[in-house]
N, C-alpha and C. Protein backbone atom coordinates (compact mmCIF):
# COMPACT_ATOMS: atom_id res chain seq x y z
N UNK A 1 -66.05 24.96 105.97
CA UNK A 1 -65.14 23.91 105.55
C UNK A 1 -63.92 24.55 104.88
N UNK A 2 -62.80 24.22 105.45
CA UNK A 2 -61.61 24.73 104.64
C UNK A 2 -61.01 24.23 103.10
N UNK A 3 -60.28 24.70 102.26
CA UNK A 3 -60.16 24.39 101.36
C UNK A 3 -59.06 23.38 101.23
N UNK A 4 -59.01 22.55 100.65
CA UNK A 4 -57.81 21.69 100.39
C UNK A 4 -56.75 21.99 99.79
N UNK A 5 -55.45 22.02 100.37
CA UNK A 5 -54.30 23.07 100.05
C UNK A 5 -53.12 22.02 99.97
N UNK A 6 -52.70 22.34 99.23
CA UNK A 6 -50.94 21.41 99.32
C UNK A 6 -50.18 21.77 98.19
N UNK A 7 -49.29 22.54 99.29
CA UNK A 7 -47.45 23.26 98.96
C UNK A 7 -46.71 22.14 98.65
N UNK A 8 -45.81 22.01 97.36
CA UNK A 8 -45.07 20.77 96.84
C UNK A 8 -44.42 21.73 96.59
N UNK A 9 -42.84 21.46 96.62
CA UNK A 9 -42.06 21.77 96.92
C UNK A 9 -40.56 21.36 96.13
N UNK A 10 -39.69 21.52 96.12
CA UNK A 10 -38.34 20.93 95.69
C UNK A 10 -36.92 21.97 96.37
N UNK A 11 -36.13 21.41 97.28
CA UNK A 11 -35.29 22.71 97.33
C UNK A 11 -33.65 22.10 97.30
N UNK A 12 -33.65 22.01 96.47
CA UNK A 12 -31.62 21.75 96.63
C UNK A 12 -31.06 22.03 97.86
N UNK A 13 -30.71 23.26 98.65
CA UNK A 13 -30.10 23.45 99.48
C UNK A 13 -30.75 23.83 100.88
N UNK A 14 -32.34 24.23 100.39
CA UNK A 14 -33.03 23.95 102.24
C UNK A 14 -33.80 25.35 102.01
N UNK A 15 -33.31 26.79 101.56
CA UNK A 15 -34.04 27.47 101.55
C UNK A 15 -35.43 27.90 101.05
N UNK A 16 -35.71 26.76 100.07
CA UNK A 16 -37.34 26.62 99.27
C UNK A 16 -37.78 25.94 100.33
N UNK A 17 -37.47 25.06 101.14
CA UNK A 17 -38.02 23.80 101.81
C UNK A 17 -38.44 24.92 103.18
N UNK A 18 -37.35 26.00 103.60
CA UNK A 18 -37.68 27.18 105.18
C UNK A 18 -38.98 27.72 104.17
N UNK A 19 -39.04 28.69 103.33
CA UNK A 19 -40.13 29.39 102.92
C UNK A 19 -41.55 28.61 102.01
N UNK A 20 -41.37 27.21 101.94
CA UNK A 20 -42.72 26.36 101.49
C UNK A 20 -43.49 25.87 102.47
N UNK A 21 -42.59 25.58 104.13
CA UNK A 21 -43.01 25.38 105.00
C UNK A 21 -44.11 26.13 105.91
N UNK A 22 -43.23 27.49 105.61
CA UNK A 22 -44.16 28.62 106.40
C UNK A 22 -45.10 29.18 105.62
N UNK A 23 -45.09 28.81 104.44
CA UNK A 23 -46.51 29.36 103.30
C UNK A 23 -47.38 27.96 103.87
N UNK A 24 -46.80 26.98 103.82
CA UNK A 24 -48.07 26.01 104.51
C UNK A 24 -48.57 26.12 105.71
N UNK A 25 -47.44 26.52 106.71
CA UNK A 25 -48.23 26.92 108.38
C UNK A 25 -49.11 28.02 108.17
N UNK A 26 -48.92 29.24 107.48
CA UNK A 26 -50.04 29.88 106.95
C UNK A 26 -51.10 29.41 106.49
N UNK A 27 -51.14 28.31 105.89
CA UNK A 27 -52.26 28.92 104.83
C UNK A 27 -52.80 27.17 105.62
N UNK A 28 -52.37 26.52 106.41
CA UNK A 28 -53.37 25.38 107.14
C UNK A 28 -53.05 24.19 106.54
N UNK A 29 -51.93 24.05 105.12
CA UNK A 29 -51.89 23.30 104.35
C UNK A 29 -51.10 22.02 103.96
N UNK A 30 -51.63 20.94 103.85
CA UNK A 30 -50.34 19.65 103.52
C UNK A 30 -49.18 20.14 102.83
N UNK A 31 -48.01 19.88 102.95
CA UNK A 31 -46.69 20.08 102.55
C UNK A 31 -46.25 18.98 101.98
N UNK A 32 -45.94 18.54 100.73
CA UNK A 32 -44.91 17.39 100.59
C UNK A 32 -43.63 18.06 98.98
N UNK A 33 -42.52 17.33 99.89
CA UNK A 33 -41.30 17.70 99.14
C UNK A 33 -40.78 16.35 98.28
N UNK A 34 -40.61 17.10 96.61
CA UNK A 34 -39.85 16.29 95.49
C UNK A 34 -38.74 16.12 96.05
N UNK A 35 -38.35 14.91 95.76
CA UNK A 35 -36.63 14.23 96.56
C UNK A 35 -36.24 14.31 95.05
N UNK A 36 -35.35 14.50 94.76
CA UNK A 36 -34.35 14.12 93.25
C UNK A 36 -33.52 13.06 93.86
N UNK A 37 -33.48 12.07 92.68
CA UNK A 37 -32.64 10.72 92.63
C UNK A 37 -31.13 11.07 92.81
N UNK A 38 -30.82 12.45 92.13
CA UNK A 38 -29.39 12.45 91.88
C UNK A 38 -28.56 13.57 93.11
N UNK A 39 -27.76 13.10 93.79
CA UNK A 39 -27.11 14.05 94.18
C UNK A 39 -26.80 14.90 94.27
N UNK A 40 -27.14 16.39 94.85
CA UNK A 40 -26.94 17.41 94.20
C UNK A 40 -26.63 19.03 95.27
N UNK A 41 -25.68 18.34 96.07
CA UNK A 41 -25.74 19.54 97.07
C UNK A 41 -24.01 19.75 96.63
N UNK A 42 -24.15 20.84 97.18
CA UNK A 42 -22.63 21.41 97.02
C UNK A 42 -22.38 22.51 96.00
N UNK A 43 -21.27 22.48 95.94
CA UNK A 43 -20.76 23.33 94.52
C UNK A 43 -20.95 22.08 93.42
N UNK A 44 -20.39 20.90 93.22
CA UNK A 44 -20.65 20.12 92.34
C UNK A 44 -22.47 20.07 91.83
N UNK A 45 -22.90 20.09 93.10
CA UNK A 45 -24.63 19.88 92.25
C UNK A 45 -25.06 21.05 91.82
N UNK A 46 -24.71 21.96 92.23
CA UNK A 46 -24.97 23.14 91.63
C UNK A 46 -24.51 22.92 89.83
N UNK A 47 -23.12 22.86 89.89
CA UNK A 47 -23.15 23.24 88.57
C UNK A 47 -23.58 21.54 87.70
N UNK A 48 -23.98 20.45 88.38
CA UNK A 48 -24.61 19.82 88.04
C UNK A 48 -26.10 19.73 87.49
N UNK A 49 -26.55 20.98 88.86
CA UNK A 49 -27.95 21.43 87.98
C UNK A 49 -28.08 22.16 86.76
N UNK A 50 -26.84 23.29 86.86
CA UNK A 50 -26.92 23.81 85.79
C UNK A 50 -26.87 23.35 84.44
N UNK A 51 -25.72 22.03 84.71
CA UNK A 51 -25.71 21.60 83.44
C UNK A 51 -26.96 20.66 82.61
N UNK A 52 -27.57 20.25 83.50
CA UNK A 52 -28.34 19.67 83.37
C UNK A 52 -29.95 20.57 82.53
N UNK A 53 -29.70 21.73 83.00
CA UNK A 53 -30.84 22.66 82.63
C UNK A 53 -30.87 23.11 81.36
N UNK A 54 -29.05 23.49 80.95
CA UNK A 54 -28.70 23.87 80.12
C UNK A 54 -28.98 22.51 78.62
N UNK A 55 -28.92 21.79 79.25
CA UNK A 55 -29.05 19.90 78.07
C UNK A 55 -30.49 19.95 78.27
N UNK A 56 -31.49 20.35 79.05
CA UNK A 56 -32.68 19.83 78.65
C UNK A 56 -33.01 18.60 79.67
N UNK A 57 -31.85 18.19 80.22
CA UNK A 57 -32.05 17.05 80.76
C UNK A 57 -33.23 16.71 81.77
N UNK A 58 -34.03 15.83 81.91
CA UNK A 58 -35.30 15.04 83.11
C UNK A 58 -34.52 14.90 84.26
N UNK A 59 -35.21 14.87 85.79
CA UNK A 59 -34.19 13.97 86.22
C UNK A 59 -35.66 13.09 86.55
N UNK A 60 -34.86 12.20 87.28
CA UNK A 60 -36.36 10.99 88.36
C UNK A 60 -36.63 11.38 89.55
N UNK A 61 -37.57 11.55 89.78
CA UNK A 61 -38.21 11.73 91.59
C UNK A 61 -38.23 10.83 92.04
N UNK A 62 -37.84 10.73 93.67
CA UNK A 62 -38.49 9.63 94.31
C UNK A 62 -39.93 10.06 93.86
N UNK A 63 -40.42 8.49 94.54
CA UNK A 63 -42.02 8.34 94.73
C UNK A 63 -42.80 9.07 95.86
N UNK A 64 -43.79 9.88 95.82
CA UNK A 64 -44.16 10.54 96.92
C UNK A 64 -44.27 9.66 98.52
């Protein structure tokens, strides 16, 4: 019996989302990816994340 496995994930710009994928085709395992509520691609979300990291700030997930 195999073990129950699941890669969760979060990737701003796609490259966590290429290498969480293929750790799951490895390893046999469910995949599901955190959506963030807030906008955040670009140069703006970038330094949106940052700022945000830097304040401490939460953000909201979608719902799985």
């Amino acid at each position: 019996m195999k073990p129950n496995v699941l890669v969760v994930y979060y990737s701003r710009s796609g490259n966590t989302e290429r290498v969480a994928r293929e750790i799951a085709r490895e390893l046999d395992a469910d995949v599901e990816e955190l959506v963030d509520t807030k906008y955040r691609n670009g140069w703006r979300g970038y330094l949106r994340c940052a700022l945000d990291a830097r304040l401490g700030r939460l953000t909201k997930l979608e719902p799985p």
